[in-house]
C-alpha atoms as a PDB file:
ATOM      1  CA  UNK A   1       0.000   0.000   0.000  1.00  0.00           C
ATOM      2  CA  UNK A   2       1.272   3.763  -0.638  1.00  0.00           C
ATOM      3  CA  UNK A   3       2.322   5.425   2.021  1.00  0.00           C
ATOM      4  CA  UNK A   4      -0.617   8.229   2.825  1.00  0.00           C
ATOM      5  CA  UNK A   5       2.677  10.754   3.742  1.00  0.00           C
ATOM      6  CA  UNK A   6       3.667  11.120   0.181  1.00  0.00           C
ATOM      7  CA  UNK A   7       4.799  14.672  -0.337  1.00  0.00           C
ATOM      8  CA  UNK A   8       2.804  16.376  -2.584  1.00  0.00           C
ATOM      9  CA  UNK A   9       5.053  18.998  -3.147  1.00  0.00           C
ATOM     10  CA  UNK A  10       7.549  16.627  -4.108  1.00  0.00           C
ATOM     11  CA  UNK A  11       5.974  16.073  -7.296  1.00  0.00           C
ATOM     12  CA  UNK A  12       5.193  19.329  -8.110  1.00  0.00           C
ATOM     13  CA  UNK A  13       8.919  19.958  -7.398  1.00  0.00           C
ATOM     14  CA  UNK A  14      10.100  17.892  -9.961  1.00  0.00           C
ATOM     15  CA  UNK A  15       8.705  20.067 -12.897  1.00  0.00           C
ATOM     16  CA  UNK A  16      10.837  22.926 -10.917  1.00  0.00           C
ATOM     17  CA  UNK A  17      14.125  20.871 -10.767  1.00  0.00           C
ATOM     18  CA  UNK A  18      16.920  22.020 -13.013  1.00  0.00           C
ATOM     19  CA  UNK A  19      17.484  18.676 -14.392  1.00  0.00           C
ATOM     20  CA  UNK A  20      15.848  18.970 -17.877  1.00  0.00           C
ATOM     21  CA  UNK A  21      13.320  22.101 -16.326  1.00  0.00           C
ATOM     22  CA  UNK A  22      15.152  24.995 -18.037  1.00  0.00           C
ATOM     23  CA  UNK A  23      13.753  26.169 -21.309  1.00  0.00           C
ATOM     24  CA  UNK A  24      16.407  24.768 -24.204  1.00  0.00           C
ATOM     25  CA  UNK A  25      18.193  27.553 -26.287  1.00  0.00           C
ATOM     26  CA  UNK A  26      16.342  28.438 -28.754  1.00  0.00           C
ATOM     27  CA  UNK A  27      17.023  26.484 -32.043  1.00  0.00           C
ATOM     28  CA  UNK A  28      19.402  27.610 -34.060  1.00  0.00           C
ATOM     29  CA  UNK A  29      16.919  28.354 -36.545  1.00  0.00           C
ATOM     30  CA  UNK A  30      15.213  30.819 -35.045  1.00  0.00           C
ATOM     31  CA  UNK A  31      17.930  33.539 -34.801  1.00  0.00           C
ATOM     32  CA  UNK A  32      19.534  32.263 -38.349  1.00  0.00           C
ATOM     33  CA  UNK A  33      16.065  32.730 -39.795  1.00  0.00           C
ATOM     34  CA  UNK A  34      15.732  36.492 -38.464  1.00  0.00           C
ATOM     35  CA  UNK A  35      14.634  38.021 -41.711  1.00  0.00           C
ATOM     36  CA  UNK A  36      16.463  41.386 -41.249  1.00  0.00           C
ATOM     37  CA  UNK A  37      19.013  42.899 -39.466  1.00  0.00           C
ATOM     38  CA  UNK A  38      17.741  43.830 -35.797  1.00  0.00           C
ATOM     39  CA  UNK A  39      19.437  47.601 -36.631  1.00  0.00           C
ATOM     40  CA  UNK A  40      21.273  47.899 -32.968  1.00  0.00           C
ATOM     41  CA  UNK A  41      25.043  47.284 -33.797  1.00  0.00           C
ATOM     42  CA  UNK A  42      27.015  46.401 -37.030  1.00  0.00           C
ATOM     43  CA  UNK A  43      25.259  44.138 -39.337  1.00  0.00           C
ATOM     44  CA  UNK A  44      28.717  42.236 -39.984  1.00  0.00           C
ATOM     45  CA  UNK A  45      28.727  41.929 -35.774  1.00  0.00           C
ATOM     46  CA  UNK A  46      25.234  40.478 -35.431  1.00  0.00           C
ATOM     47  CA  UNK A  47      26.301  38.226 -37.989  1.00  0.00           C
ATOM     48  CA  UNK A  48      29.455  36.480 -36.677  1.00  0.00           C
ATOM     49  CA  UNK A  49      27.675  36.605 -33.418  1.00  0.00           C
ATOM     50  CA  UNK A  50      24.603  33.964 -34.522  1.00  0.00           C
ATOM     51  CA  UNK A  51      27.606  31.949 -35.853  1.00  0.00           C
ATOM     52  CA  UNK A  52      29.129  31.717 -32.379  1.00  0.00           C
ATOM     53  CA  UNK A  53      25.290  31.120 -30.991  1.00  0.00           C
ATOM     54  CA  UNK A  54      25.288  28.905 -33.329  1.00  0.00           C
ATOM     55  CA  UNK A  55      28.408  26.761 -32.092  1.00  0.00           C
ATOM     56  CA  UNK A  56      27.640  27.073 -28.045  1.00  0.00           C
ATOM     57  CA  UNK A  57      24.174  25.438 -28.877  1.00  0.00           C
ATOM     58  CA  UNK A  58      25.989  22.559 -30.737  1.00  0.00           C
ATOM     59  CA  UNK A  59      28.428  22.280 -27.893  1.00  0.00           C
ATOM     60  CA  UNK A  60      25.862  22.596 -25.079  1.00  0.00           C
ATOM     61  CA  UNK A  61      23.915  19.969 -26.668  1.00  0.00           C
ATOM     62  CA  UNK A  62      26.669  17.569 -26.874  1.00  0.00           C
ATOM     63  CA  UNK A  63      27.632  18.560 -23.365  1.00  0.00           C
ATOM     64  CA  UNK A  64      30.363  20.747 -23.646  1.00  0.00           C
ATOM     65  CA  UNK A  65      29.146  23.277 -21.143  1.00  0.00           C
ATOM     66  CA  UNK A  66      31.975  25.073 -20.278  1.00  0.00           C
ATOM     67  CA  UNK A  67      32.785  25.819 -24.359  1.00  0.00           C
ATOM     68  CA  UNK A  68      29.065  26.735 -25.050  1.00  0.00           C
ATOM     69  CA  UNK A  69      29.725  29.596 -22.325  1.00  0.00           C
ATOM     70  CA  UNK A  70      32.684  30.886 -23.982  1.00  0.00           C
ATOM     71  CA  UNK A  71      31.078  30.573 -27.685  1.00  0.00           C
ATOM     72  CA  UNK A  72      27.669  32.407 -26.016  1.00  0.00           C
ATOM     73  CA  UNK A  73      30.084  35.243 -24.102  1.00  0.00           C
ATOM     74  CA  UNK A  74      31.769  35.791 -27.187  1.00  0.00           C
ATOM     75  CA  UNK A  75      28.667  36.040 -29.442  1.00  0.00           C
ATOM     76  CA  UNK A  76      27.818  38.769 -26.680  1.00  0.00           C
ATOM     77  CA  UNK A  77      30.777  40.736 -26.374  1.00  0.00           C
ATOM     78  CA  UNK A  78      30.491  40.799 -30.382  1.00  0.00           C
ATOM     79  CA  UNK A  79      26.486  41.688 -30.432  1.00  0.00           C
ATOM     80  CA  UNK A  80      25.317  42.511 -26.833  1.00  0.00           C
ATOM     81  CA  UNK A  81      21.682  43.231 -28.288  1.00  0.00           C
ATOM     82  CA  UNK A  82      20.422  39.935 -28.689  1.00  0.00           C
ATOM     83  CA  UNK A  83      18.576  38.366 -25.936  1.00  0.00           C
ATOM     84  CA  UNK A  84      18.616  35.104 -27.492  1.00  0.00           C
ATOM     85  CA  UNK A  85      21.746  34.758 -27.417  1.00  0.00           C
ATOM     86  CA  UNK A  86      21.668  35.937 -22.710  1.00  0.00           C
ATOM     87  CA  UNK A  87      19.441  33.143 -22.785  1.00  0.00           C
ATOM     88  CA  UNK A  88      21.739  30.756 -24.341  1.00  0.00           C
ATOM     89  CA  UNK A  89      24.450  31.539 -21.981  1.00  0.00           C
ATOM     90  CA  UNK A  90      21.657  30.989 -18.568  1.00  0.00           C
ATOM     91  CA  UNK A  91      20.804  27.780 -19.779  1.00  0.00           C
ATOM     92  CA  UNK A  92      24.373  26.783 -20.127  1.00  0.00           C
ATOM     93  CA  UNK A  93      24.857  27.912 -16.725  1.00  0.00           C
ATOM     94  CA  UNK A  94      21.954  26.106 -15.524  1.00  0.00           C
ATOM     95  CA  UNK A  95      23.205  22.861 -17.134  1.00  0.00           C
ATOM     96  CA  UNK A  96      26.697  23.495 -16.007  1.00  0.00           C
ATOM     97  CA  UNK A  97      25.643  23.553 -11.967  1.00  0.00           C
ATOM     98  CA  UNK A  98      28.816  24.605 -10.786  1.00  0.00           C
ATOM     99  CA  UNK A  99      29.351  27.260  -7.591  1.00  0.00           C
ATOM    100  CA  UNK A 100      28.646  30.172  -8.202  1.00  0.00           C
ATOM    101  CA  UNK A 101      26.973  29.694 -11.754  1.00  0.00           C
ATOM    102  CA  UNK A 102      22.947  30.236 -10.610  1.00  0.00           C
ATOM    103  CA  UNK A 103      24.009  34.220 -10.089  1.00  0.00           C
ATOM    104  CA  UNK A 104      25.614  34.844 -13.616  1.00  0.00           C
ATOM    105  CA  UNK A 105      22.757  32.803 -15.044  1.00  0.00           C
ATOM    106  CA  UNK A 106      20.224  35.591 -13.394  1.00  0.00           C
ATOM    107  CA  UNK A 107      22.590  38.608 -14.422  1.00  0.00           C
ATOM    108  CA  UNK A 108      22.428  37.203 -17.967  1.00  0.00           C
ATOM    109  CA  UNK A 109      18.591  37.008 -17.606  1.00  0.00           C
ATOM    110  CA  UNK A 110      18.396  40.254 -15.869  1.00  0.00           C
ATOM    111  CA  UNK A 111      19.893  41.618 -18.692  1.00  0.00           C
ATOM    112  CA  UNK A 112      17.704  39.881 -21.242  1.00  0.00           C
ATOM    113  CA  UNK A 113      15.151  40.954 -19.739  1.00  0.00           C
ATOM    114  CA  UNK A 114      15.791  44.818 -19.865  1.00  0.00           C
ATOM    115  CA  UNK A 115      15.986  44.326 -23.899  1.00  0.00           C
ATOM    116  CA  UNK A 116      12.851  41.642 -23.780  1.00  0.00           C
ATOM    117  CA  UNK A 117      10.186  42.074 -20.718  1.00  0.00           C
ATOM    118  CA  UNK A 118       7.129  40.459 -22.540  1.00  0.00           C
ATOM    119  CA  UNK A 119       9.228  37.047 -22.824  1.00  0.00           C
ATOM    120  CA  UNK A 120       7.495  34.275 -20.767  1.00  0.00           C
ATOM    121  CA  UNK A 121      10.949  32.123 -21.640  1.00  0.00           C
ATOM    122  CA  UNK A 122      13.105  34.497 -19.866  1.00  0.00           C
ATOM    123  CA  UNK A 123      10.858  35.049 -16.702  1.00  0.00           C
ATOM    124  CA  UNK A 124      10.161  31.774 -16.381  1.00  0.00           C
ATOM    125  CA  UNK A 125      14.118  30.390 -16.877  1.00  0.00           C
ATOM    126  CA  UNK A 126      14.862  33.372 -14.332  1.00  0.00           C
ATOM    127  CA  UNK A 127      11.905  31.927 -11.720  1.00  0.00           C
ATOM    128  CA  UNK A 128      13.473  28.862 -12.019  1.00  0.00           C
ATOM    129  CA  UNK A 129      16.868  29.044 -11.181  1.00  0.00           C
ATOM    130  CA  UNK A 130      15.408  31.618  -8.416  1.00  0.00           C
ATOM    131  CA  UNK A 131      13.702  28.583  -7.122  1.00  0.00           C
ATOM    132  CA  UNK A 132      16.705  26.384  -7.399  1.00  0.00           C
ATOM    133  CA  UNK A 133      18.544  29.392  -5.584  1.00  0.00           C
ATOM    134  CA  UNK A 134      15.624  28.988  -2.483  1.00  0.00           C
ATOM    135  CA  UNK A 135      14.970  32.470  -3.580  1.00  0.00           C
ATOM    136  CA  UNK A 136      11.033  31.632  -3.420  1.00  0.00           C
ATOM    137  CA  UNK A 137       9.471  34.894  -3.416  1.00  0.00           C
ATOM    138  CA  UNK A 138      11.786  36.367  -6.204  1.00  0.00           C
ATOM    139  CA  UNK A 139      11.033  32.941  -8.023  1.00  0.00           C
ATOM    140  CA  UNK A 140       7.515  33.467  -7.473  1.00  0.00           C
ATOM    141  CA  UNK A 141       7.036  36.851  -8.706  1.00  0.00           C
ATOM    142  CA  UNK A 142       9.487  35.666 -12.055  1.00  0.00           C
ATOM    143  CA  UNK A 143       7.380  32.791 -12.917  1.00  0.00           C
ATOM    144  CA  UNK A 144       3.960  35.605 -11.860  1.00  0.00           C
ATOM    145  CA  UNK A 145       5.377  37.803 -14.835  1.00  0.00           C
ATOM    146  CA  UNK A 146       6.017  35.049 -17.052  1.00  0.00           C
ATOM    147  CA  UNK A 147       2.179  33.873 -16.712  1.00  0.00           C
ATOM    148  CA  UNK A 148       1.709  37.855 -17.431  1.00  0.00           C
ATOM    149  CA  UNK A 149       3.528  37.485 -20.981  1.00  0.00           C
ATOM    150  CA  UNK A 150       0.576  35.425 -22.006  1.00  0.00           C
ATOM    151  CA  UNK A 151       2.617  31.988 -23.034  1.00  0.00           C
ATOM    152  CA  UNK A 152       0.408  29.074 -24.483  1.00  0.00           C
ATOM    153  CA  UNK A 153      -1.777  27.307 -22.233  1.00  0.00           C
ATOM    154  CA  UNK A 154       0.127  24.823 -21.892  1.00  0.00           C
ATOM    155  CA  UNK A 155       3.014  26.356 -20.083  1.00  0.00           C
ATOM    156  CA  UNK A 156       0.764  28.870 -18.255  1.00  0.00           C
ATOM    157  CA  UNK A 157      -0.480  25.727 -16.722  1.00  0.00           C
ATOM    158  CA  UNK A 158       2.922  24.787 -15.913  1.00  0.00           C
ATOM    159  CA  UNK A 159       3.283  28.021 -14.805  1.00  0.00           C
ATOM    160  CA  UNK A 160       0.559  28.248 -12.213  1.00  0.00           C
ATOM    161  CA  UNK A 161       1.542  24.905 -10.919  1.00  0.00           C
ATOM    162  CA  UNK A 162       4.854  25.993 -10.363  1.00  0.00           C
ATOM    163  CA  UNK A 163       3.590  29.310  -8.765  1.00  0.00           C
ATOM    164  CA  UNK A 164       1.212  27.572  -6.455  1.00  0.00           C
ATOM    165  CA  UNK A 165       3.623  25.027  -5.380  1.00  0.00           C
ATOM    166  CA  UNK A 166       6.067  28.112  -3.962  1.00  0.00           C
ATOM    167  CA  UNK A 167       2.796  29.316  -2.243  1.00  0.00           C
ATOM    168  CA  UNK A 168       2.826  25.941  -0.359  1.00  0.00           C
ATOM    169  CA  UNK A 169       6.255  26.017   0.289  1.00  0.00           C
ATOM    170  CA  UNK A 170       6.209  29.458   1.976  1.00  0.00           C
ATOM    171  CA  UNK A 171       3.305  29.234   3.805  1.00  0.00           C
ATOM    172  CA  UNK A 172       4.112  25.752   5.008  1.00  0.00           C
ATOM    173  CA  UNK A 173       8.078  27.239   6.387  1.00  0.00           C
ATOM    174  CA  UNK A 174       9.799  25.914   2.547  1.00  0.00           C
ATOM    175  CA  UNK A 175       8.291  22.483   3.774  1.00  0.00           C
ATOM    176  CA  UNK A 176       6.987  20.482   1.003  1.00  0.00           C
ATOM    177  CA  UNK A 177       3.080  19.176   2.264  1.00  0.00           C
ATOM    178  CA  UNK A 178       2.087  15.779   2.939  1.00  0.00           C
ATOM    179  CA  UNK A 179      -0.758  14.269   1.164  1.00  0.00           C
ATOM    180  CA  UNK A 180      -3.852  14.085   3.025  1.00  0.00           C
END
């Protein structure tokens, strides 16, 4: 017979774990696809940049972590007006998991962020590595704006899940809740 004390929150947790919970990079395609020059920058800049995107994607998703970050830092000290490619770089550091990483992840969101506030992808990879940080009321109000930037219904679901599993958590003292 299952045990009746079960933790609830557990479960939820797991959609908030960083193992596989971070939103990928996204594809390759859609910044090589951008049909004109953003017109922040040099043209010739923006351009070497997606290459370099291009190559920290490949490396991240072959689990190079550490290269990805350089290719993505480079791509930004080339073209620093492309969120996409801020985004790139958190995920790395999310995948990556060493000290200290969880902060530049934010600051790279952060950043985003200021050039991109209507993107649920960025709130919600910033609300999650809040959460992962124990940071629940900054990861709360993250993953509350990301629900704000109107995402499909499918990940606003996730979404509210997510936020009302951090309610739970901070009223019950960060404890996860036992099934009843």
């Amino acid at each position: 017979m299952l045990d009746k004390r079960v933790l609830t929150g557990a479960l939820l947790l797991l959609s908030l774990s960083t193992a596989g919970a971070f939103a990928q990079s996204p594809p390759v395609s859609e910044v090589s696809r951008a049909p004109i020059f953003p017109g922040k920058g040099k043209e010739a800049d923006w351009k070497k940049a997606i290459k370099l995107y291009q190559e920290g994607v490949s490396l991240g998703s072959s689990g190079s972590l550490s290269d990805a970050i350089t290719d993505m830092k480079s791509a930004i000290e080339i073209y620093p007006f492309e969120p996409v490619f801020y985004n790139g770089l958190a995920v790395e550091y999310y995948q990556r998991h060493q000290p200290g990483d969880f902060p530049l992840a934010e600051k790279a969101l952060r950043t985003a962020l200021k050039m991109k506030p209507k993107s649920a992808m960025l709130w919600d990879n910033l609300g999650k590595g809040l959460f992962e940080q124990k940071q629940y009321a900054k990861a709360k109000e993250a993953l509350t704006n990301a629900l704000h930037c109107n995402p499909p219904a499918a990940k606003a679901k996730e979404l509210q899940t997510n936020i009302d599993t951090i309610d739970q958590l901070m009223k019950n003292g960060n404890k996860p809740v036992a099934a009843s």
